[in-house]
C-alpha atoms as a PDB file:
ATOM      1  CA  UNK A   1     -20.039-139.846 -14.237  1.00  0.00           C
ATOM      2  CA  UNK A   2     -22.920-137.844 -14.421  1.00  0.00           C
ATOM      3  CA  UNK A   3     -23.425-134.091 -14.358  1.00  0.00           C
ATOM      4  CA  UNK A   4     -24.214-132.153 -11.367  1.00  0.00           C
ATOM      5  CA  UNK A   5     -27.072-129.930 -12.571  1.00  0.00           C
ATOM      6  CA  UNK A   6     -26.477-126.256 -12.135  1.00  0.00           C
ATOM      7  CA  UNK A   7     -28.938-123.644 -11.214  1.00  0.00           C
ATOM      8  CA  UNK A   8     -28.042-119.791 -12.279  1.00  0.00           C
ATOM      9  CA  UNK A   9     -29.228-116.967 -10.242  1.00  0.00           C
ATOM     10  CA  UNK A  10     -28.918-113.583 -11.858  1.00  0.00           C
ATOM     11  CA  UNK A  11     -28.713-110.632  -9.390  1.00  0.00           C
ATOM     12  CA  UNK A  12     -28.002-107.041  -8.787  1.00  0.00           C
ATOM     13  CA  UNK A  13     -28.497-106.441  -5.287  1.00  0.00           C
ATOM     14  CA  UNK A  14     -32.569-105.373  -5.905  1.00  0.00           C
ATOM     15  CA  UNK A  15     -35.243-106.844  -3.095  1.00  0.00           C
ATOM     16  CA  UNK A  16     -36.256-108.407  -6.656  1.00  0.00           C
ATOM     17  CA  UNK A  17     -33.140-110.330  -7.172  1.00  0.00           C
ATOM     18  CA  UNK A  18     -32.966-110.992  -3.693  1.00  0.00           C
ATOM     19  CA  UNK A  19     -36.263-112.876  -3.704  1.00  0.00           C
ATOM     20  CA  UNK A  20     -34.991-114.692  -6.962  1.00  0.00           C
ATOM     21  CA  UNK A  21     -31.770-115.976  -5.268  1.00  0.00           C
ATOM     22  CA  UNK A  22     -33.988-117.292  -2.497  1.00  0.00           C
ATOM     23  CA  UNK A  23     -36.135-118.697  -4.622  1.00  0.00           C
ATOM     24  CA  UNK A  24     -33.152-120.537  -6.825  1.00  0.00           C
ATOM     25  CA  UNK A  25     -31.245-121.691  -3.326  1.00  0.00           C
ATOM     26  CA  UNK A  26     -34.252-123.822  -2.612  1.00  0.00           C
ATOM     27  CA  UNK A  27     -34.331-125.295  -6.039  1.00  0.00           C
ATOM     28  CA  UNK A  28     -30.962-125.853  -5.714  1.00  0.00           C
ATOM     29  CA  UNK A  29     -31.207-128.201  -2.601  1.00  0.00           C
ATOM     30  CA  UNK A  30     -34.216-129.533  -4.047  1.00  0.00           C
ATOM     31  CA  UNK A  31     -32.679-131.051  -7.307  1.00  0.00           C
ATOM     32  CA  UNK A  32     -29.238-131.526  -5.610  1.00  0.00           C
ATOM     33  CA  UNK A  33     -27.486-129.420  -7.617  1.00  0.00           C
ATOM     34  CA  UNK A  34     -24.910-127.055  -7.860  1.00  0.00           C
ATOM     35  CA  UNK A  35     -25.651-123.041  -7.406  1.00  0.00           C
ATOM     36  CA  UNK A  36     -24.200-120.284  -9.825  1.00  0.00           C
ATOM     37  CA  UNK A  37     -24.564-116.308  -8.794  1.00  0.00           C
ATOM     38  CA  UNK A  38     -24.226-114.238 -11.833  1.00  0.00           C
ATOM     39  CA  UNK A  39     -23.520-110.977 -11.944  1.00  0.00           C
ATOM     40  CA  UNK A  40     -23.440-109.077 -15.472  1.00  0.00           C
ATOM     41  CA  UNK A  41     -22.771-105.095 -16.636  1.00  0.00           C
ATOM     42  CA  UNK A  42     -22.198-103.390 -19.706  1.00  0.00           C
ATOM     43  CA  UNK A  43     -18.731-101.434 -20.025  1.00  0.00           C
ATOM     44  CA  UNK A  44     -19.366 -98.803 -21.610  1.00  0.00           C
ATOM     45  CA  UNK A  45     -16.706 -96.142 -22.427  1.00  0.00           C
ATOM     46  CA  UNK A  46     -17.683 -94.088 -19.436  1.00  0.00           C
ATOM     47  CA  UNK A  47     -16.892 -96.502 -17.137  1.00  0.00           C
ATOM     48  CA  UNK A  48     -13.001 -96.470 -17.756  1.00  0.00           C
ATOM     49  CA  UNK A  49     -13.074 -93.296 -16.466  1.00  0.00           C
ATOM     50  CA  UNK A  50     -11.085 -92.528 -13.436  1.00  0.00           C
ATOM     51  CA  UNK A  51     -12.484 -93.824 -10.405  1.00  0.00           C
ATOM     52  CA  UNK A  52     -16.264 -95.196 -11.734  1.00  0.00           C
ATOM     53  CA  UNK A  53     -14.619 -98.475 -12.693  1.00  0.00           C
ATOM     54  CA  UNK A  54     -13.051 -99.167  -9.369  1.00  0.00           C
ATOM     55  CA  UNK A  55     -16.447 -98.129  -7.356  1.00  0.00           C
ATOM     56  CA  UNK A  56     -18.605-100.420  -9.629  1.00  0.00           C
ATOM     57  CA  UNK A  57     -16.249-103.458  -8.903  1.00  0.00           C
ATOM     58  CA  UNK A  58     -16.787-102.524  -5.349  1.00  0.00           C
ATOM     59  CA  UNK A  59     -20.292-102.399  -5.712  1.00  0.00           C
ATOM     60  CA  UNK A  60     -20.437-105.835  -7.336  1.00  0.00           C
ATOM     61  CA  UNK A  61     -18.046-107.163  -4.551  1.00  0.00           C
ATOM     62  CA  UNK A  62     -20.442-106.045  -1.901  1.00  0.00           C
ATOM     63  CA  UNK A  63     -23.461-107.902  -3.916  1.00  0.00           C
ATOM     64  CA  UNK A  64     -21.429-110.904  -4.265  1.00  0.00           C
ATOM     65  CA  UNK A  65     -20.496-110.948  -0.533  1.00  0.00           C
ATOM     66  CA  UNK A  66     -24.478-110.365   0.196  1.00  0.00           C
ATOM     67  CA  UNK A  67     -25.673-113.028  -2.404  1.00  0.00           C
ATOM     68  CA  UNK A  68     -23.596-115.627  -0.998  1.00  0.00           C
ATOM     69  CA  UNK A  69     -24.348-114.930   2.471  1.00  0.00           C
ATOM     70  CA  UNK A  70     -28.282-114.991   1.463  1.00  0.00           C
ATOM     71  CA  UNK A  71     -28.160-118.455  -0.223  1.00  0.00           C
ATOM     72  CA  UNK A  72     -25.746-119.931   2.079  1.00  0.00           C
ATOM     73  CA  UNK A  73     -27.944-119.033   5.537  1.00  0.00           C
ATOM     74  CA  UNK A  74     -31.416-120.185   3.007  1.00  0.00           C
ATOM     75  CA  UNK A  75     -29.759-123.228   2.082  1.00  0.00           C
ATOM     76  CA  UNK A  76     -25.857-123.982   4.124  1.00  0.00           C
ATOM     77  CA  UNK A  77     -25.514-127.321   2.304  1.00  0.00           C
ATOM     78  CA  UNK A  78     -24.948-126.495  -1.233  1.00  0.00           C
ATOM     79  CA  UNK A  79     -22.274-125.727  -3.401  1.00  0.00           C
ATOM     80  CA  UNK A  80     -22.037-121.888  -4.691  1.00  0.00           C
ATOM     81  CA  UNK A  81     -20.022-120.381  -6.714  1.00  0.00           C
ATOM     82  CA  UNK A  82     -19.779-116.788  -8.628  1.00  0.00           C
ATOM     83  CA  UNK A  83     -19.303-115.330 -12.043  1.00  0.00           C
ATOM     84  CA  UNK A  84     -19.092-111.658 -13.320  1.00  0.00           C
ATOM     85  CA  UNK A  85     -20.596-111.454 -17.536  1.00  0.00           C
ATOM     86  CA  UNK A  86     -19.380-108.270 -19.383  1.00  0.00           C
ATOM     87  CA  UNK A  87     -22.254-108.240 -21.578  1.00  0.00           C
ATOM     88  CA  UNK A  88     -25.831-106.781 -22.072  1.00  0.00           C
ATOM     89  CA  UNK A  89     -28.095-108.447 -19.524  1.00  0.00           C
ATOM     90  CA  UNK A  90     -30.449-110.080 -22.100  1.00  0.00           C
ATOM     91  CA  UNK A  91     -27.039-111.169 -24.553  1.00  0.00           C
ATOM     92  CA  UNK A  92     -24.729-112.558 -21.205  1.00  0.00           C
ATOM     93  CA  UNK A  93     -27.701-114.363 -19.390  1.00  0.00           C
ATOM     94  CA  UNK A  94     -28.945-116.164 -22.723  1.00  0.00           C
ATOM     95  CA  UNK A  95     -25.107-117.445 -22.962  1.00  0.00           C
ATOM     96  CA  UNK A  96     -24.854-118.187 -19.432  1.00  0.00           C
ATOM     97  CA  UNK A  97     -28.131-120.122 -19.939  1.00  0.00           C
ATOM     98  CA  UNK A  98     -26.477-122.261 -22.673  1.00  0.00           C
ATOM     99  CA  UNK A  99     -25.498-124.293 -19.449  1.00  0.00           C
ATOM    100  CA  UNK A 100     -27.547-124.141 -17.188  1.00  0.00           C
ATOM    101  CA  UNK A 101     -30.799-126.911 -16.690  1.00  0.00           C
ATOM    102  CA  UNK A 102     -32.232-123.794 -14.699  1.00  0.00           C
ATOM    103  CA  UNK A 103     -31.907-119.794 -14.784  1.00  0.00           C
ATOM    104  CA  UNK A 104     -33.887-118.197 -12.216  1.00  0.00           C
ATOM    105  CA  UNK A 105     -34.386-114.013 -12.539  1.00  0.00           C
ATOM    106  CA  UNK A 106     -36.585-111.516 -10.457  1.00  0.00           C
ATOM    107  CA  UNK A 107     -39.011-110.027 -11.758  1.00  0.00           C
ATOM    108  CA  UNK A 108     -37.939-106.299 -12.075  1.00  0.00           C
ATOM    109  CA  UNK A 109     -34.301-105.003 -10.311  1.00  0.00           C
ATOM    110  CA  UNK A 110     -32.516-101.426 -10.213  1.00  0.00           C
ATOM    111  CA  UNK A 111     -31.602-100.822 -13.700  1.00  0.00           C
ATOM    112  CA  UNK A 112     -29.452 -97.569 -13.500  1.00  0.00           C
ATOM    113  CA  UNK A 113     -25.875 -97.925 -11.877  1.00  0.00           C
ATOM    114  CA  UNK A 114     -25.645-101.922 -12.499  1.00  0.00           C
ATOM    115  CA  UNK A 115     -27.719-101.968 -16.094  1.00  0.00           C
ATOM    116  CA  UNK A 116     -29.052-105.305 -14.383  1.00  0.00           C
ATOM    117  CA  UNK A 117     -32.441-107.098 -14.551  1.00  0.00           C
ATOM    118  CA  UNK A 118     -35.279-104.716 -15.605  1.00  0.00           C
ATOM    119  CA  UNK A 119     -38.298-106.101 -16.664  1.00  0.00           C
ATOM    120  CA  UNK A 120     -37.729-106.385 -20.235  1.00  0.00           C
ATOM    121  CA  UNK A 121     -34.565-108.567 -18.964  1.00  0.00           C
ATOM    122  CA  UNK A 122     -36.826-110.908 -17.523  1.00  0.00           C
ATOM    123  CA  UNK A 123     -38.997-110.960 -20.588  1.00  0.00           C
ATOM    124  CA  UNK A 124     -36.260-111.591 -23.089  1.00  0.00           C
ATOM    125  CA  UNK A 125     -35.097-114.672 -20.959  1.00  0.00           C
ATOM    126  CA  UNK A 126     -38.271-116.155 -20.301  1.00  0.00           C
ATOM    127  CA  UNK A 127     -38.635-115.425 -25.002  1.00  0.00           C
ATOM    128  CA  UNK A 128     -35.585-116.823 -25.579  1.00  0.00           C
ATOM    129  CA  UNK A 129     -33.658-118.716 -23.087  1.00  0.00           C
ATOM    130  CA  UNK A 130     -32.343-122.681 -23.927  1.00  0.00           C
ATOM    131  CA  UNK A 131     -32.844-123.859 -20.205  1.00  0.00           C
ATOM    132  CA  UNK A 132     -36.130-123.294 -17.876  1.00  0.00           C
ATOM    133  CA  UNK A 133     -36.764-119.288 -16.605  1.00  0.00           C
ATOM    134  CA  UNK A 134     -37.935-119.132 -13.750  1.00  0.00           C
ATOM    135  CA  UNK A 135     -39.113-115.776 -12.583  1.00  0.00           C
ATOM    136  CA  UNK A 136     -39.783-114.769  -9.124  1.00  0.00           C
ATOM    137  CA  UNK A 137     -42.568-111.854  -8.791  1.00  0.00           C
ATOM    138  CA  UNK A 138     -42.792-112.609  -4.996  1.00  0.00           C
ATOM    139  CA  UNK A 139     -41.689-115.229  -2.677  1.00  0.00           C
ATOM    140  CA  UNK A 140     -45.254-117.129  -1.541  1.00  0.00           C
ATOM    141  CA  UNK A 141     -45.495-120.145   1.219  1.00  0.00           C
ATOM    142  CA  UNK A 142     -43.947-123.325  -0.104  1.00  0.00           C
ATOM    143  CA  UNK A 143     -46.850-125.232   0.844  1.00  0.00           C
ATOM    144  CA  UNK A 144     -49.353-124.300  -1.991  1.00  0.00           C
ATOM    145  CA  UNK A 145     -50.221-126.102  -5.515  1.00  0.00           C
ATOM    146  CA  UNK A 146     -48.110-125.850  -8.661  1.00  0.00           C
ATOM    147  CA  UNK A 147     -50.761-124.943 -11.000  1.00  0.00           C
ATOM    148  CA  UNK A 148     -50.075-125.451 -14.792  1.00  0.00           C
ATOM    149  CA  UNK A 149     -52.375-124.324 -18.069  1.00  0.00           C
ATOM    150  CA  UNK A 150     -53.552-126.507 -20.165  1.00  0.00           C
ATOM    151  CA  UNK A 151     -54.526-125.511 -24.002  1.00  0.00           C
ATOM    152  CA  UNK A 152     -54.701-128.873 -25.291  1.00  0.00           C
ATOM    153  CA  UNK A 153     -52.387-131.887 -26.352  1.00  0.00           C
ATOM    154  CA  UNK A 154     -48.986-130.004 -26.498  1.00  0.00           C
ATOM    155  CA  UNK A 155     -49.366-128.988 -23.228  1.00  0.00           C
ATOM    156  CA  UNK A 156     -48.261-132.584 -21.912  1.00  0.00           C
ATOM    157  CA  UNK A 157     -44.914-132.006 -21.367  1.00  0.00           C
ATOM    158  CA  UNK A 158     -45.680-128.599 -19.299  1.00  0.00           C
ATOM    159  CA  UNK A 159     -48.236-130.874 -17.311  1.00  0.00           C
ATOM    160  CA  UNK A 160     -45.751-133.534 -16.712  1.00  0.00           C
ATOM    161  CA  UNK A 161     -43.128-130.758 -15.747  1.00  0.00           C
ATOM    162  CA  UNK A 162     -45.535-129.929 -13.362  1.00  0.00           C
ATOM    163  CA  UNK A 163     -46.666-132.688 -11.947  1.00  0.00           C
ATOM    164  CA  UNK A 164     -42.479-133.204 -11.376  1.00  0.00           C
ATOM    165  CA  UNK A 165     -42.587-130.216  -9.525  1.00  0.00           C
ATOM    166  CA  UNK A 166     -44.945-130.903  -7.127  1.00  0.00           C
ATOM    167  CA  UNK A 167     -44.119-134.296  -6.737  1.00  0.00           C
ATOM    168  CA  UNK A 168     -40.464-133.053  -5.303  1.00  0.00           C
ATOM    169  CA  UNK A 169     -42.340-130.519  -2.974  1.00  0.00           C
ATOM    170  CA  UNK A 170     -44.774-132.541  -2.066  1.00  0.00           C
ATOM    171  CA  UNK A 171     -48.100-130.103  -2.911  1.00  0.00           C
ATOM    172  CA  UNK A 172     -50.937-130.917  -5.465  1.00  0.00           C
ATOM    173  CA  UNK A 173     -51.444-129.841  -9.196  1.00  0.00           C
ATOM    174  CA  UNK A 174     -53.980-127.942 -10.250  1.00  0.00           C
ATOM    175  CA  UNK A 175     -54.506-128.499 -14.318  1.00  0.00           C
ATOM    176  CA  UNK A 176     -56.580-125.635 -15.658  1.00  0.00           C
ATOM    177  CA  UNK A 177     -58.029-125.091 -19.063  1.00  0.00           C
ATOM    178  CA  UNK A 178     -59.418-121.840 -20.093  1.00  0.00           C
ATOM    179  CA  UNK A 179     -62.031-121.514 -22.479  1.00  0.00           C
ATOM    180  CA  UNK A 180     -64.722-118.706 -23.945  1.00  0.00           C
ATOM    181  CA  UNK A 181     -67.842-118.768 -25.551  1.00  0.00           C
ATOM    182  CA  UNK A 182     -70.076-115.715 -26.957  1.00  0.00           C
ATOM    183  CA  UNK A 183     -72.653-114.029 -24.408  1.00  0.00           C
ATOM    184  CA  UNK A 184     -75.707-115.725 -26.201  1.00  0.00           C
ATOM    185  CA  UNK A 185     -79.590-115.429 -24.473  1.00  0.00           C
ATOM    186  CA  UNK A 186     -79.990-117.869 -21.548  1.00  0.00           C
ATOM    187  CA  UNK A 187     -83.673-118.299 -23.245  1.00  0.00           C
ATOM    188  CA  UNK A 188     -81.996-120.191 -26.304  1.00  0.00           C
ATOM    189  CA  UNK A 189     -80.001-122.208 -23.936  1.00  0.00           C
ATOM    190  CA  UNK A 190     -82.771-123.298 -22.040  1.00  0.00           C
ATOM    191  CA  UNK A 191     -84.568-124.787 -25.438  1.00  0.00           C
ATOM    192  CA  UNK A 192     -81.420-126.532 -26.602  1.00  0.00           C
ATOM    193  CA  UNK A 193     -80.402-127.528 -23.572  1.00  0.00           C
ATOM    194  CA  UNK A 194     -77.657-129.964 -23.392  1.00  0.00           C
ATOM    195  CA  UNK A 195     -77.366-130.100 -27.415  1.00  0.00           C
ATOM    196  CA  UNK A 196     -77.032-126.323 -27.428  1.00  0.00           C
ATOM    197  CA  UNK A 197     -73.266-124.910 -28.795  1.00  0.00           C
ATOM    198  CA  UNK A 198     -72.442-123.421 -25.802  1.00  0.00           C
ATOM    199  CA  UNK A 199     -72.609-126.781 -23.271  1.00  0.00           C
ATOM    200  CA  UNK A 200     -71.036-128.956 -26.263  1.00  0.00           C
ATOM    201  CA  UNK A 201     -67.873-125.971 -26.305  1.00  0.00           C
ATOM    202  CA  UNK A 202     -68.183-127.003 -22.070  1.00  0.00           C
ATOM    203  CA  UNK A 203     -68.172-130.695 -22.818  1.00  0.00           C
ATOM    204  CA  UNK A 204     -65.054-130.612 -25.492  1.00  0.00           C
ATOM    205  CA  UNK A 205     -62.901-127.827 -23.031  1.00  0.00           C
ATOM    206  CA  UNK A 206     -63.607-131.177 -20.133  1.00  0.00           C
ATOM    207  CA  UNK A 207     -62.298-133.296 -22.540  1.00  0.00           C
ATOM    208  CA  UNK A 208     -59.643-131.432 -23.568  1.00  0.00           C
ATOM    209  CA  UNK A 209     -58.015-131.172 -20.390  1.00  0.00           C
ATOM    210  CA  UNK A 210     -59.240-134.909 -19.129  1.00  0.00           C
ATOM    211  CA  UNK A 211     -57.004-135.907 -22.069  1.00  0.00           C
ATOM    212  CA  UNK A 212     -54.112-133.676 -21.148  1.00  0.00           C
ATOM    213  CA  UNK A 213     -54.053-134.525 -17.653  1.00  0.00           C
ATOM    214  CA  UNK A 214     -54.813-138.756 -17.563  1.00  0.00           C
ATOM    215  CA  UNK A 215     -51.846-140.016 -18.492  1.00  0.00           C
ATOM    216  CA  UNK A 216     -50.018-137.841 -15.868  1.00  0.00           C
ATOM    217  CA  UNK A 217     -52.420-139.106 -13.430  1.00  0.00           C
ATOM    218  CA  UNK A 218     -51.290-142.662 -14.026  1.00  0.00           C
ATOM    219  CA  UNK A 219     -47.714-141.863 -13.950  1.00  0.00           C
ATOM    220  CA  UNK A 220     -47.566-139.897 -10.861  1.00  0.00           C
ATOM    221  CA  UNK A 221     -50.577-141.293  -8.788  1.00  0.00           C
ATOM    222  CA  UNK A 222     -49.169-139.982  -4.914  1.00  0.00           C
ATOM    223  CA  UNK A 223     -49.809-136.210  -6.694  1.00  0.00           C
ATOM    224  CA  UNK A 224     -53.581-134.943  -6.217  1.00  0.00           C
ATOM    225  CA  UNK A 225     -54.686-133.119  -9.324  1.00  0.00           C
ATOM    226  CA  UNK A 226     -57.600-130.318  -9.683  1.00  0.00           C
ATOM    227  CA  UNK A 227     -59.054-130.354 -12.825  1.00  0.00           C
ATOM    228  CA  UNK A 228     -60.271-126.758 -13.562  1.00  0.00           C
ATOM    229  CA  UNK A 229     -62.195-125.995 -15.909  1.00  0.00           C
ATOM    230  CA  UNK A 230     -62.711-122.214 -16.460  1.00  0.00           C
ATOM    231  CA  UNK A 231     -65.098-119.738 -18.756  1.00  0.00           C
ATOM    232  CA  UNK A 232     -62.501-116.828 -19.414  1.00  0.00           C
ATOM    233  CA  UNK A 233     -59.459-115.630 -21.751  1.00  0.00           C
ATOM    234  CA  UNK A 234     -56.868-117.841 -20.449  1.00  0.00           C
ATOM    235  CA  UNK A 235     -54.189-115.467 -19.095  1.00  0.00           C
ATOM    236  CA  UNK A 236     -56.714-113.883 -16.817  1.00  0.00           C
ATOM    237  CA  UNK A 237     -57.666-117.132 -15.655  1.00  0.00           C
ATOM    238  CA  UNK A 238     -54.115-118.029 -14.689  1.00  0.00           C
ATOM    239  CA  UNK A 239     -53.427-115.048 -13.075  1.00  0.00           C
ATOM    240  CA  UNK A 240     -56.279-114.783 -11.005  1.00  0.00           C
ATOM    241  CA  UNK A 241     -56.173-119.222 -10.265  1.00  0.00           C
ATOM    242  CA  UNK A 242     -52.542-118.136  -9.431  1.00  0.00           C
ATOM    243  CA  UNK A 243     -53.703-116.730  -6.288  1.00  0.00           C
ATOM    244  CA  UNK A 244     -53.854-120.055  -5.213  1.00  0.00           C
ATOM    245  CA  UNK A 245     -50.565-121.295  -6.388  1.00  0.00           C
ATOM    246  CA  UNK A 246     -46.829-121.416  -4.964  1.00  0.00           C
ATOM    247  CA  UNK A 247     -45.696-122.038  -8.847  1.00  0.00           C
ATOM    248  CA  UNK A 248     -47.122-121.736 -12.269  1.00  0.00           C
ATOM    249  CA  UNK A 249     -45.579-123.531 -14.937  1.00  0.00           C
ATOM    250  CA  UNK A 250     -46.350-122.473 -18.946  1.00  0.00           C
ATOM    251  CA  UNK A 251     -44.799-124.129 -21.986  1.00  0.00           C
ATOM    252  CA  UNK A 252     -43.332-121.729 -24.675  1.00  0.00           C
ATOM    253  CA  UNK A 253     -43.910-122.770 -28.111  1.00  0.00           C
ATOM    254  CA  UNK A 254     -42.523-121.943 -31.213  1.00  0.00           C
ATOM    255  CA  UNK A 255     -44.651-119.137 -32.928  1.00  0.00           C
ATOM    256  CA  UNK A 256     -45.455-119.837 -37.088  1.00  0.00           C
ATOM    257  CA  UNK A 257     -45.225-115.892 -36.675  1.00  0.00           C
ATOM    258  CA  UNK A 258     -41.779-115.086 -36.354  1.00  0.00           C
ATOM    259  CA  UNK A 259     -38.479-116.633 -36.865  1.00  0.00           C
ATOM    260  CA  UNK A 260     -37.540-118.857 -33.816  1.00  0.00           C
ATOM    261  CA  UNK A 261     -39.291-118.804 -30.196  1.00  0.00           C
ATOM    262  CA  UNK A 262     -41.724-116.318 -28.998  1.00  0.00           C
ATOM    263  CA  UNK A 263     -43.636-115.503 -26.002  1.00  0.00           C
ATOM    264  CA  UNK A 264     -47.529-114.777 -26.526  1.00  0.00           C
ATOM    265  CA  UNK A 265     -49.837-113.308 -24.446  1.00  0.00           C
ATOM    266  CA  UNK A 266     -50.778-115.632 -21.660  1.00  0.00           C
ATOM    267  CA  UNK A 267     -46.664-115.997 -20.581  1.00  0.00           C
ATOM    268  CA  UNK A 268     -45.753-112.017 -20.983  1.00  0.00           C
ATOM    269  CA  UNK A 269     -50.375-111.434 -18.544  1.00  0.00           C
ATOM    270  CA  UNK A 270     -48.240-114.132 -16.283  1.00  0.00           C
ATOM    271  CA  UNK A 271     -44.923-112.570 -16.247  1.00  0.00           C
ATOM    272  CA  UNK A 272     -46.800-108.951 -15.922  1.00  0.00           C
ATOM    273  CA  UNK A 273     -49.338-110.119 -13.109  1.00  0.00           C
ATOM    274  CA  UNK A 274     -48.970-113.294 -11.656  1.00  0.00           C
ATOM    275  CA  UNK A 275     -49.248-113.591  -7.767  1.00  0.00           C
ATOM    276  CA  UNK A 276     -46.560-116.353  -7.716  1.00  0.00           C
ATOM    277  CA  UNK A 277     -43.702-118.082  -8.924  1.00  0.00           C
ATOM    278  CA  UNK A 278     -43.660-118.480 -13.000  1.00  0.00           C
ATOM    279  CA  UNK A 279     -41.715-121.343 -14.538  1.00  0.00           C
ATOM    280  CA  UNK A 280     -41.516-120.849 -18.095  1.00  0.00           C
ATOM    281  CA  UNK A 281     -40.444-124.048 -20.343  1.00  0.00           C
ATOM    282  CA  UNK A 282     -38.485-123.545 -23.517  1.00  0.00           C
ATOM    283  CA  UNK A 283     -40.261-125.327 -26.501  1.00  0.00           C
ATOM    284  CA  UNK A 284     -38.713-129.629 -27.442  1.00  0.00           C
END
């Protein structure tokens, strides 16, 4: 029999979190699945002292309640249930994601009394996760694009992610490829012309993503795709192109850098700045 997939939803109670578990209701309906609301703290020594255990299990009741109430009135249809990790944030939602086919986080949350979902929680999961992070800035209007970068040949499986995505919510693709080039004098462009370095870095950055994005064309021909091709550093480009976006999906790859997975710069500009939705892909 085959396995119902499971979403996770980490939360702490933050309009962050809240947003998140929104968000992750809807992909739960969306891929039929099954909905998990996780809830993790520390225990710290101080806590077993008289009376701050007892009101931080009533705290986490009263999320739990409000959670389930949230995803049940987004979303009545689908299963939920709830789990409480005794962990570090980062350490319990990396082993909760061991399981999970997605694990959807806000953004930023309180910190403080909970010890839940600060932004370098976020970041960590989106590093180092096994499953799909998906990680909910702000909640935008369903209808827009899924909008995906594209840096070259090992960005097909992002693009076909993508193009998944939007198939199931039945919105476009945009396909963007970033690419820069030295300020040089427009006087030496106008004797080369079309021979001169800069339009033949132009022509290979089209074929670069043409070559990403045809074969996902022919496979999913009911999705319209923009092909953008854009003169800038690439995270800027994303972030600003994800104005226009109600998801951005990135691949993570493995860095020759550092022992294991690593986010660079364009995921951690997206995860700092991006105006929607970010879907971050752990590396085959």
């Amino acid at each position: 029999m085959d396995r119902t997939p499971l979403v996770v939803a980490a939360t702490d109670g933050s309009p962050a979190s809240t947003d998140a578990l929104i968000e992750a209701a809807d992909e739960t309906a969306r891929r039929d699945a099954e909905l998990e609301i996780v809830f993790v703290w520390e225990w710290p020594a101080h806590e077993r002292h008289a009376g701050y255990g007892v009101a931080l299990r009533d705290r986490v009741e009263r999320i739990r309640r409000d959670a389930v109430r949230t995803a049940r009135a987004r979303q009545p249809g689908i299963g939920i249930r709830c789990s409480v990790v005794h962990d570090t944030p980062v350490a319990g939602l990396l082993e909760v994601a061991k399981r999970a086919d997605l694990l959807v986080v806000g953004s930023r949350g309180h910190g403080g009394f909970t010890g839940m979902l600060v932004g370098s929680v976020s970041l960590g999961l989106a590093g180092r996760a096994s499953c799909p992070v998906l990680v909910v800035r702000s909640r935008v209007p369903a209808d827009l694009p899924v909008l995906v970068g594209v840096a070259g040949e090992d960005s097909r499986p992002a693009v076909e992610r993508a193009c998944t995505e939007a198939e199931s919510r039945r919105v476009g693709l945009i396909a963007l490829h970033a690419w820069d080039f030295p300020e040089i004098p427009f006087s030496l462009l106008e004797t080369q012309g079309a021979e001169s370095p800069y339009h033949r870095a132009q022509e290979f950055a089209r074929y670069v993503l043409a070559a990403a994005v045809s074969p996902i064309r022919e496979r999913h021909p009911q999705v319209p795709v923009e092909e953008r091709v854009v003169r800038a550093g690439p995270g800027a480009a994303l972030v600003e192109a994800s104005r226009d976006a109600g998801l951005v999906v990135l691949g993570r790859h493995r860095s020759p850098h550092h022992f294991g997975p690593r986010l660079g710069h364009v995921p951690i500009a997206l995860l700092h700045h991006a105006h929607a939705p970010l879907l971050v892909l752990p590396p085959d």
